[in-house]
Each structure stands twice: as structure tokens, then as C-alpha cells.
Protein backbone atom coordinates (compact mmCIF):
# COMPACT_ATOMS: atom_id res chain seq x y z
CA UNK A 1 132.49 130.85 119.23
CA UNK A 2 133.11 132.96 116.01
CA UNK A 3 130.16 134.59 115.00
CA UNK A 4 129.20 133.84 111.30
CA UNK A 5 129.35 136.79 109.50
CA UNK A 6 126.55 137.15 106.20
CA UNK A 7 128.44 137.58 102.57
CA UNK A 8 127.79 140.36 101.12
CA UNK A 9 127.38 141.10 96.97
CA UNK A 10 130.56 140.19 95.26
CA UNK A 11 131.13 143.81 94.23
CA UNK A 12 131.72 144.83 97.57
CA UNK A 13 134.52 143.28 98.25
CA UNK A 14 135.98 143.65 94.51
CA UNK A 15 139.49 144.29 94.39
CA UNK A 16 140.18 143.60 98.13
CA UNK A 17 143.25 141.99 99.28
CA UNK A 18 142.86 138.75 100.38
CA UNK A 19 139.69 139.77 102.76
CA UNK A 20 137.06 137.09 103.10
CA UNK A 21 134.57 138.07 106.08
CA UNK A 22 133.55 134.37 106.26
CA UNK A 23 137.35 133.75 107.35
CA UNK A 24 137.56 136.24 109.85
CA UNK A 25 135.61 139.95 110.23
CA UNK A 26 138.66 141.56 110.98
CA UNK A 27 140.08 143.71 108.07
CA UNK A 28 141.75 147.06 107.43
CA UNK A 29 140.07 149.50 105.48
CA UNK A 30 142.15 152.04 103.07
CA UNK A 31 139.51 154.92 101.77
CA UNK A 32 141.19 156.59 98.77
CA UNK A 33 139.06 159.84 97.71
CA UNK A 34 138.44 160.09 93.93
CA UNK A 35 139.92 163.41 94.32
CA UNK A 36 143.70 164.29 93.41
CA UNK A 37 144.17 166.05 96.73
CA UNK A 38 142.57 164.53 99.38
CA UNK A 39 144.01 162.24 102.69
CA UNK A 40 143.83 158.63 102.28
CA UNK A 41 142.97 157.14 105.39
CA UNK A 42 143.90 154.18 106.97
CA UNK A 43 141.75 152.35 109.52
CA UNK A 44 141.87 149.02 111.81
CA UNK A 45 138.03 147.02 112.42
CA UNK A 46 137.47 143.83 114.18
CA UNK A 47 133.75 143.67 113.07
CA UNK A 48 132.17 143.76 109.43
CA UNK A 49 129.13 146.01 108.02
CA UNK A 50 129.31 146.26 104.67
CA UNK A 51 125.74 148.03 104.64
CA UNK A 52 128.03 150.61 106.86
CA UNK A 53 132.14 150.53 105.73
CA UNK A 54 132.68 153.99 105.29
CA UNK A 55 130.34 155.05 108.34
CA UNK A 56 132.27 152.91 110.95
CA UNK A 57 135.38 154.45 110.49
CA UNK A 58 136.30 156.93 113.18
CA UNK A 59 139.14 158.85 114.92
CA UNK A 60 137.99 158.26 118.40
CA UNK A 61 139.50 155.42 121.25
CA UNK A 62 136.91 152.29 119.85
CA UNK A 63 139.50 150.29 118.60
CA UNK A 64 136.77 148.67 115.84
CA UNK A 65 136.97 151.25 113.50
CA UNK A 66 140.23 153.38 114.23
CA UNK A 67 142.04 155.95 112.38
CA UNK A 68 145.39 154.38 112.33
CA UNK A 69 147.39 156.74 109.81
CA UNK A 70 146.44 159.27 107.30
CA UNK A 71 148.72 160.35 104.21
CA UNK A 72 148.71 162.92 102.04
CA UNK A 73 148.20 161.60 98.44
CA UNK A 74 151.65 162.50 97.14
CA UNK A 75 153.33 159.62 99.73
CA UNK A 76 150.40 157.49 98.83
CA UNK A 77 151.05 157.38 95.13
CA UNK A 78 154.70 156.70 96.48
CA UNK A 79 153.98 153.38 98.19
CA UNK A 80 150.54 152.20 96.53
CA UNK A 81 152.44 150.18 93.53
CA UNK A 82 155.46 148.64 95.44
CA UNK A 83 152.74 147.38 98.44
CA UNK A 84 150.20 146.33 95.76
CA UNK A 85 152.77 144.19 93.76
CA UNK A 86 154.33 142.51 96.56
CA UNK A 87 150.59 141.51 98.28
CA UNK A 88 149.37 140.47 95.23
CA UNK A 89 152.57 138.22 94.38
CA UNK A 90 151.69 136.64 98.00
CA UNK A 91 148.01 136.09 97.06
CA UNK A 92 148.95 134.48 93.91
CA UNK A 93 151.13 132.12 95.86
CA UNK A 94 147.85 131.05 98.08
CA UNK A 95 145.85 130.97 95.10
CA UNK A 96 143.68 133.89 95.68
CA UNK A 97 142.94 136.12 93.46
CA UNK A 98 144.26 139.64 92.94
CA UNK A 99 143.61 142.82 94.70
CA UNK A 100 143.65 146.45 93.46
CA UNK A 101 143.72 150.36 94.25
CA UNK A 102 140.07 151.92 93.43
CA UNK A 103 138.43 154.85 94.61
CA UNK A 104 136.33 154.51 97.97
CA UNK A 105 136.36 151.53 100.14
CA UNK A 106 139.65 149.48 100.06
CA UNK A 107 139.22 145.78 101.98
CA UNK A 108 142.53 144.06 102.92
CA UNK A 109 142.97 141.08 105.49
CA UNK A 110 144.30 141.90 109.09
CA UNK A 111 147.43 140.20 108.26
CA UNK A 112 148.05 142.85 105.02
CA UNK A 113 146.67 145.76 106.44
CA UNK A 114 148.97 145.47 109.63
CA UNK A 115 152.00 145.48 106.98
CA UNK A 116 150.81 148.74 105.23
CA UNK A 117 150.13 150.49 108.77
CA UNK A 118 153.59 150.13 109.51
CA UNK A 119 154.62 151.45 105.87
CA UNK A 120 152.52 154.67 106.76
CA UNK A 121 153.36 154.97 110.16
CA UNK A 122 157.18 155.42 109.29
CA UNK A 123 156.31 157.75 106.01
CA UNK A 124 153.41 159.66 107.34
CA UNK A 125 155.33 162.35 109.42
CA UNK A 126 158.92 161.61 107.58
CA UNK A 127 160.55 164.49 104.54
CA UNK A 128 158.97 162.67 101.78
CA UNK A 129 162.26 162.64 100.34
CA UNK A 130 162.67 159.57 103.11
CA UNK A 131 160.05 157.61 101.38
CA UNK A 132 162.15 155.62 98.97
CA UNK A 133 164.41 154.63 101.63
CA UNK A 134 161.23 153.63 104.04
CA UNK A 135 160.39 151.84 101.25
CA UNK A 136 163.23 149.64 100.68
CA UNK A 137 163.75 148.73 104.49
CA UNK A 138 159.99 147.65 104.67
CA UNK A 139 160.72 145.55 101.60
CA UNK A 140 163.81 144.43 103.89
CA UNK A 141 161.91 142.71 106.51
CA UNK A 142 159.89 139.82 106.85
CA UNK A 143 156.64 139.44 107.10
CA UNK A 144 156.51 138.19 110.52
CA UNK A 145 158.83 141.29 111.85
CA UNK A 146 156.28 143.50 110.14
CA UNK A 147 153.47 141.74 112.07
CA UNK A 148 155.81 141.76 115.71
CA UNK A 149 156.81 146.17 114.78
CA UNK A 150 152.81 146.10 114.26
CA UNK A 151 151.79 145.05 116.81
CA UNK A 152 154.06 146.27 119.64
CA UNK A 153 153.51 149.64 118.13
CA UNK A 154 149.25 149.70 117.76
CA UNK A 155 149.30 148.57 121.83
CA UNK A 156 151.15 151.47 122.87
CA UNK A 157 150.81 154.36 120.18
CA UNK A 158 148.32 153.15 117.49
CA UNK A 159 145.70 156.31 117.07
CA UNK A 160 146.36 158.55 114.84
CA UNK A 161 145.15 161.62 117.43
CA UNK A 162 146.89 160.62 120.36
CA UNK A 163 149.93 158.09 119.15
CA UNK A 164 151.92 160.25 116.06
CA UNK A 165 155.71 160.81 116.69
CA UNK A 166 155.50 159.52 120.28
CA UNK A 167 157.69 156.29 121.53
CA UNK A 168 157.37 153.23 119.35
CA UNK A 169 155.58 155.17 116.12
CA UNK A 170 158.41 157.89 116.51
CA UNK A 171 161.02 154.82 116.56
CA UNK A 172 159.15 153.11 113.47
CA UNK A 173 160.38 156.01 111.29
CA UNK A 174 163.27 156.18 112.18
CA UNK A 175 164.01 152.73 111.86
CA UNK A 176 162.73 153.01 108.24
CA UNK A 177 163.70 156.14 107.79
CA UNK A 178 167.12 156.04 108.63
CA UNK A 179 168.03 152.51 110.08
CA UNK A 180 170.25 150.68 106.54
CA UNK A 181 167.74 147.34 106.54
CA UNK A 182 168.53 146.87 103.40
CA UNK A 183 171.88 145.78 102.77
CA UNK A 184 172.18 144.18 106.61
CA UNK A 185 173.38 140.51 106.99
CA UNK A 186 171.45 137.30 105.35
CA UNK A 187 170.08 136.13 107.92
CA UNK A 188 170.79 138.33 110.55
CA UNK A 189 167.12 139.14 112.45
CA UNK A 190 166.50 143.35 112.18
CA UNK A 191 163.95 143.16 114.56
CA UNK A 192 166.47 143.08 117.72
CA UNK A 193 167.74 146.42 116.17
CA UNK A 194 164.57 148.26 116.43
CA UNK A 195 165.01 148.10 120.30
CA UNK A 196 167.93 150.55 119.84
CA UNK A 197 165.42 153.17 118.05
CA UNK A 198 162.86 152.70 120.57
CA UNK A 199 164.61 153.44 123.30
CA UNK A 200 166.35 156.53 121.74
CA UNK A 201 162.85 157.85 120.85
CA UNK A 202 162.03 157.16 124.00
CA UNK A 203 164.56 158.67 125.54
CA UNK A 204 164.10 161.55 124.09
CA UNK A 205 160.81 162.43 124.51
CA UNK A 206 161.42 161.85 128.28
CA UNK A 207 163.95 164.40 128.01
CA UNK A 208 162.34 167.11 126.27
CA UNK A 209 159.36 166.45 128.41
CA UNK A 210 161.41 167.11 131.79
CA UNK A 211 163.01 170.09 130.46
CA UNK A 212 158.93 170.97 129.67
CA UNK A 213 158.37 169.98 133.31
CA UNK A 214 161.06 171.98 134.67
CA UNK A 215 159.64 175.56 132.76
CA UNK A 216 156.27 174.51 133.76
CA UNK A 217 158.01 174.96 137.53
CA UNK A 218 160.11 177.86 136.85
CA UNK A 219 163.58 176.30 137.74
């Protein structure tokens, strides 16, 4: 059974995207520093406290709460109008209301804040000069290969400490990065493509890691 999670003031959730804690407590949090300079961070929770938003978020292996990317604020202010204008034009079509960038605590639904994970995963480490092109390949898929990339990637290389540049969150940059989405068949899935990049990252790291191996031995 669902536990019924208590509403909390209005102003609280102000702005958020599409997050209603009497729908479901699980949520992405975006904390955007009133400073010029500093990281936003990016965070996945299954449970809500809005007595304690800020407080439960954490870089540790808890998956309530999780660091999930950090970016500096320069690739930030590169994504932050593109993702807020296509979100919002979704809400609108389910008749909820807007949502919008504010210093502090940033609410979106899990659905949402899966979508701008994978944005950040393939910008965070990527020459910002990349970011347009990220960009316009996220824009390229659906919604639902958004949600499948998201997912496959948070099981096996989702924390921000022990998952950046390694296997899937390596290949989700440079299948944004690099990979032409945009531009590819109507129709055709891309999601089937992204297998390619995976196992090229993949392959790679195993490669540099037995050449580590083989120092480590002396051969």
C-alpha cells in the first residue's frame, strides 16, 4: 500500500514541474545556488520531507537522496531554457500548470527529472562546445527512449562518485555527444543504436583496464 504522504504549503512546491507528492513521493530535486558560480546539483529521492529537501540530499550509496550529476553553471545556463520550454509545453498539454528555474530547491516528477539526468549525464564531463549538439539529439528522442537510456544507465552507473565516464554514462555522451540523432530516419527507433556506444565504451574501458592490470604485474 502507498503510504499517504501530508501536503505541504503551496509555496513549497512553487514552480515545480509537474511534482504532486499526493501522486507519488518520488521526485528529482535540482538545487540551483543563488550564486553565479556555484554547481547545480542534481539528485534522485523516492521519499518526501519537505521540512528536510535540501538536508536529504547526499553523495553516498542510499539511493533516496542521490547525487546523480553535478554541472558547472555555464552548461546549466546552456540547457535550463530548452528543458524548461519543452516540460512545460508537456504540462500544458495535461493541464498542469507551469514550472520554473528559481534559486534553491527545484521539485520535478520522476518521469521529468529522469529526462534531465540523462541531459546532464551526456554534458557533464563533455567540451562544452558539445553541448548544443547534446542538446539537439536529446530533443531527438522520445520520451520513452529517454526513460529506457535512464534507466539502464542509473542501475549500472548512476552515482555521481562512483558511476562518471564508466560503461553506460561514458556511452550516454557519446551517444549525445557525437551519435547524429537528429537528422536520423522518421521513424526509425535510436535506441537500438545506443547498444553500439555501449559496447565501445565498454570495450574500452576493459582494455585500458587490462593494459592497467598488466603494469600492475610487470609484464
Amino acid at each position: 500500500m502507498r503510504e499517504r504522504v501530508k501536503k505541504p504549503a503551496p509555496d513549497v512546491l512553487s514552480g515545480s514541474f509537474g511534482f504532486d507528492p499526493a501522486d507519488s513521493a518520488s521526485h528529482f530535486v535540482i538545487i540551483i545556488p543563488s550564486g553565479t558560480t556555484q554547481t547545480i546539483v542534481i539528485s534522485e529521492h523516492l521519499s518526501w520531507d519537505p521540512g528536510h529537501i535540501e538536508d536529504s540530499v547526499h553523495y553516498g550509496e542510499p539511493l533516496d537522496g542521490q547525487v546523480r550529476s553535478c554541472l558547472d553553471r555555464k552548461k546549466w545556463n546552456a540547457i535550463a531554457d530548452t528543458v524548461r520550454a519543452e516540460f512545460n509545453a508537456r504540462l500544458k498539454k495535461e493541464g498542469k500548470p507551469p514550472g520554473r528555474w528559481k534559486p534553491g530547491a527545484n521539485m520535478l516528477n520522476r518521469i521529468l527529472g529522469k529526462e534531465l539526468t540523462l541531459l546532464a549525464w551526456a554534458i557533464e564531463d563533455a567540451d562544452p562546445a558539445l553541448t548544443p549538439t547534446a542538446i539537439a539529439n536529446w530533443q531527438g528522442l522520445t520520451p520513452e527512449e529517454r526513460w529506457w537510456l535512464y534507466t539502464m544507465t542509473a542501475a549500472a552507473t548512476g552515482s555521481y562518485i562512483t558511476g562518471r565516464n564508466l560503461g553506460w554514462r561514458k556511452a550516454v555522451r557519446y551517444a549525445l555527444t557525437e551519435n547524429p540523432v537528429a537528422g536520423h530516419p522518421s521513424g526509425e527507433p535510436i535506441v537500438p543504436e545506443f547498444f553500439r556506444f555501449v559496447s565501445e565504451a565498454m570495450k574500452d574501458s576493459e582494455t585500458y583496464s587490462a593494459q592497467e592490470n598488466k603494469k600492475d604485474n610487470g609484464s
